[in-house]
N, C-alpha and C. Protein backbone atom coordinates (compact mmCIF):
# COMPACT_ATOMS: atom_id res chain seq x y z
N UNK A 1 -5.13 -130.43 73.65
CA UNK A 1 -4.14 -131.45 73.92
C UNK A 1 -3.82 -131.45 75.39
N UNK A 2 -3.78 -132.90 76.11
CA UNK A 2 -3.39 -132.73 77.55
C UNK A 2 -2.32 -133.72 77.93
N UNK A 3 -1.77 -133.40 77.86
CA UNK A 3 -0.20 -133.92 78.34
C UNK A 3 -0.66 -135.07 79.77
N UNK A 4 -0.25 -136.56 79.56
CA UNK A 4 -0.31 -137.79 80.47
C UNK A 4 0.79 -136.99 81.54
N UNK A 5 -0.04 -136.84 82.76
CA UNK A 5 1.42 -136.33 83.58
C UNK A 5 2.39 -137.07 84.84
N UNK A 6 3.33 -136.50 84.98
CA UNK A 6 3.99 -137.28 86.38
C UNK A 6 3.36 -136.89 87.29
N UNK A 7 3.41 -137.67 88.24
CA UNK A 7 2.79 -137.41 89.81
C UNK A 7 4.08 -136.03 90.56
N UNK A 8 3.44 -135.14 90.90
CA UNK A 8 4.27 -134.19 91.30
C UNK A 8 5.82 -134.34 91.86
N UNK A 9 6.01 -135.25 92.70
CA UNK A 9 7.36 -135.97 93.08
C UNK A 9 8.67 -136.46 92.19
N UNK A 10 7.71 -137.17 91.23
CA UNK A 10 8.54 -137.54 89.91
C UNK A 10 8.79 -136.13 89.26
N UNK A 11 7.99 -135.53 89.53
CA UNK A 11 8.06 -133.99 88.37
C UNK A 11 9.77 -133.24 89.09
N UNK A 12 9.09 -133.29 90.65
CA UNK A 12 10.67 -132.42 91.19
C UNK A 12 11.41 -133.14 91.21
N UNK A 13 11.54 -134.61 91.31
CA UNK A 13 12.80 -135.28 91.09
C UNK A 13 13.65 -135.24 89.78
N UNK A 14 12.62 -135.42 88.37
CA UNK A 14 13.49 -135.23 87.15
C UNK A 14 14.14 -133.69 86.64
N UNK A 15 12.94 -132.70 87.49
CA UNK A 15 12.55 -131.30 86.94
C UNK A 15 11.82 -131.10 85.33
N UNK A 16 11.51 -132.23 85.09
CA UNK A 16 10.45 -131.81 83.38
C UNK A 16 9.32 -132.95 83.27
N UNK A 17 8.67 -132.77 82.87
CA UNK A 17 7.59 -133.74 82.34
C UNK A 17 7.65 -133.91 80.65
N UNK A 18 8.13 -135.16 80.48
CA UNK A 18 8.59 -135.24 78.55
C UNK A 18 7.20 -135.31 78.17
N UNK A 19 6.09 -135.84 79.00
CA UNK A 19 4.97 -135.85 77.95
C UNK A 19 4.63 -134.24 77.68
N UNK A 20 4.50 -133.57 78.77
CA UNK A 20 3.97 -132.20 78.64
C UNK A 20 5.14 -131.49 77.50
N UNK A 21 6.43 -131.76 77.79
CA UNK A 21 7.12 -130.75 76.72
C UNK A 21 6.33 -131.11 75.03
N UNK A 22 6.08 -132.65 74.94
CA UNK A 22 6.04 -132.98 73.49
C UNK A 22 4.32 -132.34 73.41
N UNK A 23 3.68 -132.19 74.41
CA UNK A 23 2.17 -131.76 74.02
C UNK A 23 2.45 -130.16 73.83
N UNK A 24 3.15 -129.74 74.51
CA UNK A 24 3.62 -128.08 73.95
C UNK A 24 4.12 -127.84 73.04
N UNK A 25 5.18 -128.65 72.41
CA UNK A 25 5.69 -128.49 71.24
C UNK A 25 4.67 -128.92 70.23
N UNK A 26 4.16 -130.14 70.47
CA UNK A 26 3.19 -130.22 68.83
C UNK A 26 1.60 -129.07 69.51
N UNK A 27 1.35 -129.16 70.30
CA UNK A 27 0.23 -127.89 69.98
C UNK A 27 0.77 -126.36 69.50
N UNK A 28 2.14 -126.15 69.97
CA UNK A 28 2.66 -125.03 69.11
C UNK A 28 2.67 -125.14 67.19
N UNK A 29 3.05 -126.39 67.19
CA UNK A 29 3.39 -126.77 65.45
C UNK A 29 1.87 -126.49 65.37
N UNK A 30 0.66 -126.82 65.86
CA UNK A 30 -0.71 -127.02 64.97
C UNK A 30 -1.30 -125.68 65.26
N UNK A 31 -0.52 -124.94 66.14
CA UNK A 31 -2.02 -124.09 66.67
C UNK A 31 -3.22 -124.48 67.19
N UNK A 32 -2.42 -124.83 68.52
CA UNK A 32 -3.50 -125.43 69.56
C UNK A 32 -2.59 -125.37 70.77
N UNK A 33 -3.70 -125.53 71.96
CA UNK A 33 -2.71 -125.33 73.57
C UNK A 33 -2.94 -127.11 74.22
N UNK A 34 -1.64 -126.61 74.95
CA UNK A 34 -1.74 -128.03 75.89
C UNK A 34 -1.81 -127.14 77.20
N UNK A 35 -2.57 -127.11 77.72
CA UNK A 35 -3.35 -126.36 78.67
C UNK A 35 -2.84 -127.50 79.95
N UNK A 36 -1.93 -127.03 81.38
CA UNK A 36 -1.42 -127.94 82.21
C UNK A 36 -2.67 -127.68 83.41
N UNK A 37 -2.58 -128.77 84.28
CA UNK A 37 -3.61 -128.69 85.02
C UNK A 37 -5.08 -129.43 84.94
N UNK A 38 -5.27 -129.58 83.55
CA UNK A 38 -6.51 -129.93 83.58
C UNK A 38 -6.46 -131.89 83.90
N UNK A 39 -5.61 -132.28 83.55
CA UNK A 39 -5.19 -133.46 84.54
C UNK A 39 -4.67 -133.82 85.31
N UNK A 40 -4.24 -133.92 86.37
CA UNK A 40 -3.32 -134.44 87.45
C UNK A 40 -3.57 -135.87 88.20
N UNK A 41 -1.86 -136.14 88.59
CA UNK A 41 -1.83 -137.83 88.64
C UNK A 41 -1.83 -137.02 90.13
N UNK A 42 -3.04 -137.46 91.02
CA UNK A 42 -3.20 -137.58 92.53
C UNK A 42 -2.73 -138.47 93.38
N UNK A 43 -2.56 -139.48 92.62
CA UNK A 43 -1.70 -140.62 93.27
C UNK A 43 -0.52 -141.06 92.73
N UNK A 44 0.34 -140.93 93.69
CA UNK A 44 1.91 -141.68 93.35
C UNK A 44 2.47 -143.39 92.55
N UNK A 45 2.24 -143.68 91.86
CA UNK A 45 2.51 -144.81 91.31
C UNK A 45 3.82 -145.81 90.93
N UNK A 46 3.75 -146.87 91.01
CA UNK A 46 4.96 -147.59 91.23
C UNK A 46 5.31 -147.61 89.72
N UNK A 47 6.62 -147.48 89.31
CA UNK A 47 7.04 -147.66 87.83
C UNK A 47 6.16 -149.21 87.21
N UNK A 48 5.74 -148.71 85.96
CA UNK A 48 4.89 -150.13 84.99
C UNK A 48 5.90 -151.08 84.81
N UNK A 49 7.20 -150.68 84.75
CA UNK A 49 8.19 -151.77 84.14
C UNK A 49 8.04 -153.10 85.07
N UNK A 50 8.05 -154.08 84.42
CA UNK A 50 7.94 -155.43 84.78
C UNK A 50 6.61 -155.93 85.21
N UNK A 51 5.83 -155.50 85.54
CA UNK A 51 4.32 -155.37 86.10
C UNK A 51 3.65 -156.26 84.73
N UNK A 52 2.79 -156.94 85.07
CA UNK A 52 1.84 -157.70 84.10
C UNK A 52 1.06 -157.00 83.93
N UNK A 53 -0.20 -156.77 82.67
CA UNK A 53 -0.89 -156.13 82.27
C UNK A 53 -1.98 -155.44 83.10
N UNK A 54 -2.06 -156.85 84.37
CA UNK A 54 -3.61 -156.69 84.96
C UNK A 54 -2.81 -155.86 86.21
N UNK A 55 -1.71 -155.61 86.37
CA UNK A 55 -0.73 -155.48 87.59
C UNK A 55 -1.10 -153.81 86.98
N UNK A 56 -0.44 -153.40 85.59
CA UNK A 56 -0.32 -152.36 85.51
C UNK A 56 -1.78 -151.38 85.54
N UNK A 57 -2.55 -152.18 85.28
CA UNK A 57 -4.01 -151.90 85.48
C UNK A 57 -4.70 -151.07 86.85
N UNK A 58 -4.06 -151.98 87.78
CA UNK A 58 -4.46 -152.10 89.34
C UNK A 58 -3.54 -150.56 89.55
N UNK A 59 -1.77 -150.60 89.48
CA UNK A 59 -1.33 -149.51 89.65
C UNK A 59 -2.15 -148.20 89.53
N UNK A 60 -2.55 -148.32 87.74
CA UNK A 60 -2.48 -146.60 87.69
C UNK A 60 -4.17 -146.64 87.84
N UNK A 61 -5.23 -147.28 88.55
CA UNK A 61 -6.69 -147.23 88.60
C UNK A 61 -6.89 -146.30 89.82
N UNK A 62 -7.72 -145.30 89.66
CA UNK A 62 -8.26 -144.12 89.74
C UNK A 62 -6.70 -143.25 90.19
N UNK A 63 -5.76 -143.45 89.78
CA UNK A 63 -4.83 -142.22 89.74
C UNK A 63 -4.75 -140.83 89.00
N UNK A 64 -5.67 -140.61 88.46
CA UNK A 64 -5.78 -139.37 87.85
C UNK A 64 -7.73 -138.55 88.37
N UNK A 65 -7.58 -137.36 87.76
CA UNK A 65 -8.13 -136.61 87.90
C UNK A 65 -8.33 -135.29 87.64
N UNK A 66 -9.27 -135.20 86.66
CA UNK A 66 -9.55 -134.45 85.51
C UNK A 66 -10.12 -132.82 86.22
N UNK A 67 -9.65 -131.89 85.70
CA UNK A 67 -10.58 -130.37 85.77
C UNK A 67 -11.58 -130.27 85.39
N UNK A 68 -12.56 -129.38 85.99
CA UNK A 68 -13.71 -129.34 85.15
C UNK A 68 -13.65 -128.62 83.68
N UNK A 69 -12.39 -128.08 83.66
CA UNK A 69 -12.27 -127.46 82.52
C UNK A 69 -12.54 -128.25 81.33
N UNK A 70 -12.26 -129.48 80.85
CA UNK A 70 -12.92 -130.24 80.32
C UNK A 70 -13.80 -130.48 79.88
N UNK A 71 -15.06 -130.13 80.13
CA UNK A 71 -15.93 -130.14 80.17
C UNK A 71 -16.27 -129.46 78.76
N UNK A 72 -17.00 -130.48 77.83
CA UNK A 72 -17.73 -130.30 76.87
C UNK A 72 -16.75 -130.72 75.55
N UNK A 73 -15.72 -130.77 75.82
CA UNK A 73 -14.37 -130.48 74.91
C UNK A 73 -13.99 -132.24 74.98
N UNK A 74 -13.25 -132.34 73.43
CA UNK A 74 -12.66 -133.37 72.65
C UNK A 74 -11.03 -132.64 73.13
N UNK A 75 -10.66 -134.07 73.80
CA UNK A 75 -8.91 -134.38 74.26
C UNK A 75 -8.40 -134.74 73.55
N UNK A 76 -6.91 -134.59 73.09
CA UNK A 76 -5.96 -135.92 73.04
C UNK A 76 -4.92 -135.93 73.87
N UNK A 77 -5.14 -137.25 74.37
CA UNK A 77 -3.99 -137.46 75.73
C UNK A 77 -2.84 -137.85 74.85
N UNK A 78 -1.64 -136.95 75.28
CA UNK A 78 -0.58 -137.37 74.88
C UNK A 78 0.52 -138.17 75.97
N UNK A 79 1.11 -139.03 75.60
CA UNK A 79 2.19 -139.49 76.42
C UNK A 79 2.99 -139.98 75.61
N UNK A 80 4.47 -140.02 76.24
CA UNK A 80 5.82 -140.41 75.60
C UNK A 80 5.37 -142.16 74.92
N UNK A 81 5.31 -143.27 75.34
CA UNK A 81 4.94 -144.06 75.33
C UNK A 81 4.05 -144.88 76.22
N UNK A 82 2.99 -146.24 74.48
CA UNK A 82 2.40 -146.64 75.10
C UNK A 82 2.69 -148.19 74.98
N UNK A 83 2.42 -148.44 76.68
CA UNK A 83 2.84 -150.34 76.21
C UNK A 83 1.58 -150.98 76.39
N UNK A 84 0.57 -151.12 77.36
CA UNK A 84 -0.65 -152.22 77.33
C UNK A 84 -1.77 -151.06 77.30
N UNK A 85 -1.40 -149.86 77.74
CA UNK A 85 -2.35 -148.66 77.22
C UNK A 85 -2.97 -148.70 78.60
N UNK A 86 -2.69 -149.58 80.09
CA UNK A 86 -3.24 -148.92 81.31
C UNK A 86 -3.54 -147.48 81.85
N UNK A 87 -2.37 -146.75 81.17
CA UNK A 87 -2.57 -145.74 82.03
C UNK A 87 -3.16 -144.42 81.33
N UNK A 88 -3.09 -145.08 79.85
CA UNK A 88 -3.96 -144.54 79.03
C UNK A 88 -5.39 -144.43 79.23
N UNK A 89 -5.72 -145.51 78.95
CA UNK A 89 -6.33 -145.65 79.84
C UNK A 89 -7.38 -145.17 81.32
N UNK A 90 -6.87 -145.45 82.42
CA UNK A 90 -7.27 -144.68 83.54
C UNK A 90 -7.51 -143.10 83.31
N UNK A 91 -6.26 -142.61 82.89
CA UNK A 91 -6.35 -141.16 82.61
C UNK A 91 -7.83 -140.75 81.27
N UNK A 92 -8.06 -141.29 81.05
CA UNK A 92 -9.13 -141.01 79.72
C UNK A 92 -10.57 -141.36 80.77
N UNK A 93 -10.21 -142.54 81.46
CA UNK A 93 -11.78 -142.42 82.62
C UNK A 93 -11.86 -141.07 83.31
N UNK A 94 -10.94 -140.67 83.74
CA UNK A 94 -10.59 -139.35 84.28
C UNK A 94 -11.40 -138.24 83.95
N UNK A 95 -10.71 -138.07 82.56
CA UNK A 95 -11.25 -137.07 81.68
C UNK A 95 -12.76 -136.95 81.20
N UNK A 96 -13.26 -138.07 81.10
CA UNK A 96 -14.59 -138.59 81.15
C UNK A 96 -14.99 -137.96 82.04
N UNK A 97 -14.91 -138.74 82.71
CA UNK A 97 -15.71 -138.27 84.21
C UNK A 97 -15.79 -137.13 84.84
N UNK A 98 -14.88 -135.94 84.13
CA UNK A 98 -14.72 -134.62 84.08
C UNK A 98 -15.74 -134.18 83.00
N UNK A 99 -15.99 -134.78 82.17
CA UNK A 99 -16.86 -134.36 81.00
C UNK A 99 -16.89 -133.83 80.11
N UNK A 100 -15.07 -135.00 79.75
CA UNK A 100 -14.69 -134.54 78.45
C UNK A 100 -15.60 -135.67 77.66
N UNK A 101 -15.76 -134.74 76.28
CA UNK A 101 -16.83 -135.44 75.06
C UNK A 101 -16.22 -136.34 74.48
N UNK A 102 -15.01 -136.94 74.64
CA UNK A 102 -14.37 -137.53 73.47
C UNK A 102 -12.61 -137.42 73.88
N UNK A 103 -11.97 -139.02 73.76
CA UNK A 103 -10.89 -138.45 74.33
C UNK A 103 -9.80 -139.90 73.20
N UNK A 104 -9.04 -139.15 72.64
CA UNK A 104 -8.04 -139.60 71.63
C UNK A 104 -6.77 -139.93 72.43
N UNK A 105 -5.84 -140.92 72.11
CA UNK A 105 -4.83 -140.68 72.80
C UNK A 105 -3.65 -141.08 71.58
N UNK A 106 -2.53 -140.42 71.45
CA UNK A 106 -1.51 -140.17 71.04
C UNK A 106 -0.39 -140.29 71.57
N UNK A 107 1.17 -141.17 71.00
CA UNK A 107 1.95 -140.86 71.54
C UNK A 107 2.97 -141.31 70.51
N UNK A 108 4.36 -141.33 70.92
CA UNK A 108 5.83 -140.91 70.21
C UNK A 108 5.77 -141.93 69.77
N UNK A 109 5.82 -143.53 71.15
CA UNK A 109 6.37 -144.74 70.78
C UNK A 109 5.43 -146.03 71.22
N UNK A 110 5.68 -147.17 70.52
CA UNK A 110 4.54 -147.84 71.08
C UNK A 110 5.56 -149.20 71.50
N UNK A 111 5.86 -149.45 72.99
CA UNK A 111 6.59 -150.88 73.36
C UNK A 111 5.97 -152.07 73.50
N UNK A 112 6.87 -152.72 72.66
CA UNK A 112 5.95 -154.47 72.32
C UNK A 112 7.48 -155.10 73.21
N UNK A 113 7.38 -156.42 73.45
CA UNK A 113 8.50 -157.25 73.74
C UNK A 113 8.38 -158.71 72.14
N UNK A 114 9.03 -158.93 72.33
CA UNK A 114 9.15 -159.95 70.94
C UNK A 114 9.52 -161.49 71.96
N UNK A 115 7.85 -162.67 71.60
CA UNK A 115 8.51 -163.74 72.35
C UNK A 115 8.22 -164.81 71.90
C-alpha cells in the first residue's frame, strides 16, 4: 500500500499526511505495510479545487516520482479522495515507470458536483 502524498511543504504546514495515516491504519487492519518514501510529490502543486479536469491534469503531470523499490510489486495507491482521478492518475504513471507491475487505486471518498 502507498499512501498519495503531500508535497513536503504542505506536509510541514499541516504536520500529517491523511492519506498516509489511512494507508497505515488499513495496512495495519490487513497485515500489510504502507511503506513511506516509495512515492514522493517532487513538485509543489496548486490546490485541484476549482480547476477543470484538463486544468487538473496539467497541475499534477509529472509531479510524482516513484522508488525503485517498486519494482516488480502490485500497489494500491491510496488517497483521501477522488474527484476526476488526475492525480491518481499521474502518481500511478509514476509508479509504473518505477516498475511497479500493477497499480490499484483506493480511496475513502469519491466527489461528484450535482448539475
Amino acid at each position: 500500500m502507498v499512501a498519495l502524498p503531500l508535497h513536503t511543504r504542505r506536509y510541514h504546514s499541516r504536520k500529517y499526511d491523511q492519506a498516509q495515516l489511512l494507508a497505515g491504519s488499513l495496512a495495519k487492519c490487513v497485515g500489510r505495510q504502507a511503506p513511506v518514501g516509495w512515492l514522493i510529490r517532487t513538485r509543489e502543486t496548486q490546490r485541484q479545487v476549482g480547476l477543470t479536469e484538463a486544468e487538473r491534469a496539467d497541475n499534477v503531470a509529472e509531479a510524482f516520482t516513484a522508488s525503485s523499490d517498486v519494482t516488480g510489486h502490485d500497489v494500491l495507491l491510496l488517497d483521501d479522495v477522488f474527484t476526476t482521478g488526475a492525480t491518481a492518475r499521474a502518481a500511478a504513471i509514476a509508479l509504473h515507470a518505477a516498475g511497479a507491475t500493477r497499480v490499484e487505486v483506493l480511496t475513502l471518498a469519491r466527489a461528484f458536483t450535482l448539475t
